[in-house]
Protein backbone atom coordinates (compact mmCIF):
# COMPACT_ATOMS: atom_id res chain seq x y z
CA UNK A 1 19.27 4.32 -4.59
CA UNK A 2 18.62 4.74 -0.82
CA UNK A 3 17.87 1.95 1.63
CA UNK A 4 16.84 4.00 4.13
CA UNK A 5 13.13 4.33 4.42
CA UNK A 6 11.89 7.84 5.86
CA UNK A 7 9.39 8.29 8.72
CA UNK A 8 5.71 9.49 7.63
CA UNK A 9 3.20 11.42 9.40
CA UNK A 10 0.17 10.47 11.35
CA UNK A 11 -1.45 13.34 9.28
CA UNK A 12 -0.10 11.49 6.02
CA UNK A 13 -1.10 8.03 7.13
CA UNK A 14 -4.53 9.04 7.89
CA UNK A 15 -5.34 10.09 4.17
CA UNK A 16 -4.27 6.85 3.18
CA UNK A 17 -6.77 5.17 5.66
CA UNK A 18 -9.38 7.25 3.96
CA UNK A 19 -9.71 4.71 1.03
CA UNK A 20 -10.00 1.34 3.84
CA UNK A 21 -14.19 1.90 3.18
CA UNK A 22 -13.60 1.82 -0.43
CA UNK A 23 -10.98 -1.21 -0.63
CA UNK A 24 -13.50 -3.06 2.02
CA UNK A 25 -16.37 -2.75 -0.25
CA UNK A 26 -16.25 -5.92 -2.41
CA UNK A 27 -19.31 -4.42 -4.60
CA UNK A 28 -16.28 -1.79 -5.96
CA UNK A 29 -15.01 -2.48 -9.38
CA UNK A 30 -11.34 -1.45 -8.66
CA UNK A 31 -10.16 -2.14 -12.49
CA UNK A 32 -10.88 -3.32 -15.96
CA UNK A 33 -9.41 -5.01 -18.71
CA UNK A 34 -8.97 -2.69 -22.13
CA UNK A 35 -10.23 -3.50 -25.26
CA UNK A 36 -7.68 -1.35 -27.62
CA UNK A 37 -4.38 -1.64 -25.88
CA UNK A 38 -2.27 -5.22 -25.15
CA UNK A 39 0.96 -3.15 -23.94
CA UNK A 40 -0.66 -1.54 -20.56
CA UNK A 41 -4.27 -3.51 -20.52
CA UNK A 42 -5.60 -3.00 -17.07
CA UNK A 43 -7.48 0.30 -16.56
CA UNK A 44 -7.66 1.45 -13.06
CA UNK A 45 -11.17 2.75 -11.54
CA UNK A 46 -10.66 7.12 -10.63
CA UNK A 47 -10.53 5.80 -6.99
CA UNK A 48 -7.10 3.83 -7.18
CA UNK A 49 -5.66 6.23 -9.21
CA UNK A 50 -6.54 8.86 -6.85
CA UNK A 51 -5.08 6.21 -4.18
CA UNK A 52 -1.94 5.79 -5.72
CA UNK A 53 -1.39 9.71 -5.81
CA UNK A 54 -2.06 10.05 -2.35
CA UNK A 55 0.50 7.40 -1.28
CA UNK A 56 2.92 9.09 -3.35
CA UNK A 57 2.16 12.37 -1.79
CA UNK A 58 2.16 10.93 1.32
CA UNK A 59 5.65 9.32 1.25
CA UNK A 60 4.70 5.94 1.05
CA UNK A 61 6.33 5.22 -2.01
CA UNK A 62 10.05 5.58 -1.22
CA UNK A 63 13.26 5.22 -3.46
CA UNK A 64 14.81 1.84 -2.24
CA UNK A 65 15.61 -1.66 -4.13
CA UNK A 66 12.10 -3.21 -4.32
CA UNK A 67 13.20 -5.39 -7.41
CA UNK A 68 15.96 -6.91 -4.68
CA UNK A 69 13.35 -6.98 -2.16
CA UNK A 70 10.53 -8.66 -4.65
CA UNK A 71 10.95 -12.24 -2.47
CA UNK A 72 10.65 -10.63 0.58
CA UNK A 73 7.08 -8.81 -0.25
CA UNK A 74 5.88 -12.34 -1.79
CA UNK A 75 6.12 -13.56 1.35
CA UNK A 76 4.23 -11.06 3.03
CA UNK A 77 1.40 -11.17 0.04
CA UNK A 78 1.32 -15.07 1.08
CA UNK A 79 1.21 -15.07 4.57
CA UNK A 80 -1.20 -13.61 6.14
CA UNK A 81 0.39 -13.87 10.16
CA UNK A 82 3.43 -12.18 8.82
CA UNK A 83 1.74 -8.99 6.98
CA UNK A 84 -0.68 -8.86 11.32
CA UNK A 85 3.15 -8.44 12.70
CA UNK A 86 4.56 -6.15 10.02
CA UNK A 87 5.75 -2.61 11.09
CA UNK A 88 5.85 1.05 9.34
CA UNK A 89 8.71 0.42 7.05
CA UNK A 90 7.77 -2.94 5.51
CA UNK A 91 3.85 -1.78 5.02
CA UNK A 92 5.67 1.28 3.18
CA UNK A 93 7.99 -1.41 1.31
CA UNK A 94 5.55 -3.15 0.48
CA UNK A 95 3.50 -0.52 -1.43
CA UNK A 96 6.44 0.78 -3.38
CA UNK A 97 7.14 -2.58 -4.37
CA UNK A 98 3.10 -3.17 -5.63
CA UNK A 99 3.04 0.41 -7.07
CA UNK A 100 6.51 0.33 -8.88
CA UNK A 101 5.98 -3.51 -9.92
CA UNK A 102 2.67 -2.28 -11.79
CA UNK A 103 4.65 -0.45 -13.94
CA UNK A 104 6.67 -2.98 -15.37
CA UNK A 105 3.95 -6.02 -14.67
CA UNK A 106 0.06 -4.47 -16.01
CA UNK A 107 -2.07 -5.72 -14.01
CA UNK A 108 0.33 -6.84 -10.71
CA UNK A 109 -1.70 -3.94 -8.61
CA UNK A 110 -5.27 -5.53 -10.01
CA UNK A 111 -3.68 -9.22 -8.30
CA UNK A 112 -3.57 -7.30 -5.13
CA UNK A 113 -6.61 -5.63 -4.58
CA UNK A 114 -7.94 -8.16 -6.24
CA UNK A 115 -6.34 -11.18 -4.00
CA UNK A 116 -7.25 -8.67 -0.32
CA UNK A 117 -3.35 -7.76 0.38
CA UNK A 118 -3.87 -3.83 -0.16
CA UNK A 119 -6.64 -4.33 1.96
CA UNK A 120 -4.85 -6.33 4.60
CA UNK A 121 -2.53 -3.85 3.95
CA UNK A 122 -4.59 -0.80 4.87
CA UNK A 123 -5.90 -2.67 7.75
CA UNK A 124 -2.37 -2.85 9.34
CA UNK A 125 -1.45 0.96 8.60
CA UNK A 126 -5.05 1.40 10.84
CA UNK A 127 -3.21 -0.36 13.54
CA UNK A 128 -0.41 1.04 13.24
CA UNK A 129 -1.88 4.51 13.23
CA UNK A 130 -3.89 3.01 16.68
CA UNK A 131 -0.60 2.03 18.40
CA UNK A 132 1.12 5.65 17.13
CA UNK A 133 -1.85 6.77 18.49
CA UNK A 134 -1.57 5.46 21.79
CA UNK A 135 1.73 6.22 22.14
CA UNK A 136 1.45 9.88 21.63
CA UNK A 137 -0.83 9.90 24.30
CA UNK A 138 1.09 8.07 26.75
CA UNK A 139 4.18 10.31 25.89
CA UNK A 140 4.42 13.44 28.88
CA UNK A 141 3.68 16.42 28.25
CA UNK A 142 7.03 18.60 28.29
């Protein structure tokens, strides 16, 4: 398994700030509980499946230890002044830890959006993107 995280796009990290309106709106119902199956209860709304396809496709789900690094991402899911100061690689940790986690946990991804951490989450990528941004601009012109 790799530990090294790759770089994404600005192009890539913009279609994943397409869905901060949708994780913002509290009115959304992002999941629901199944009535037929106890092995895999939690039934995710179009939207956040369509979410977690684009942060595949996007590279933000990335082969490295995430069950090593579980203690680390609580952390960041409890404290709120640590997830304002994280970079590019540990917002990109962080959701391949939620996504992969969901797998083996049903419902762990529901906890999140449900608890505001992919949306704090989102909301750092946007300034992230900002700084990129900003930087791109600064950089001459060769």
């Amino acid at each position: 398994m790799s530990s090294e995280i790759s770089e994404i796009s600005i192009e890539n990290i913009e279609k994943v700030l397409k869905y901060l309106p949708y994780f913002e709106d509290a009115n959304n119902t992002f999941s629901h509980l199944s009535k037929e199956s106890s092995l895999d209860p939690y039934i995710y709304n179009i939207k956040v499946q369509e979410f977690i396809k684009i942060l595949y496709a996007g590279n933000f789900i990335q082969s490295f230890d995430w069950i090593a690094w579980q203690d680390e991402a609580e952390k960041f899911a409890t404290d709120e002044h640590l997830l304002k100061n994280a970079d590019l690689t540990t917002i990109i940790k962080l959701f391949t830890t939620h996504i992969r986690k969901e797998r083996f946990c049903s419902g762990h991804l529901a906890c999140m959006i449900g608890s505001g951490h992919i949306l704090q989450l989102l909301k750092r990528l946007k300034t992230i993107r900002e700084e990129l941004k900003g930087n791109e601009i600064d950089k001459p012109n060769k």
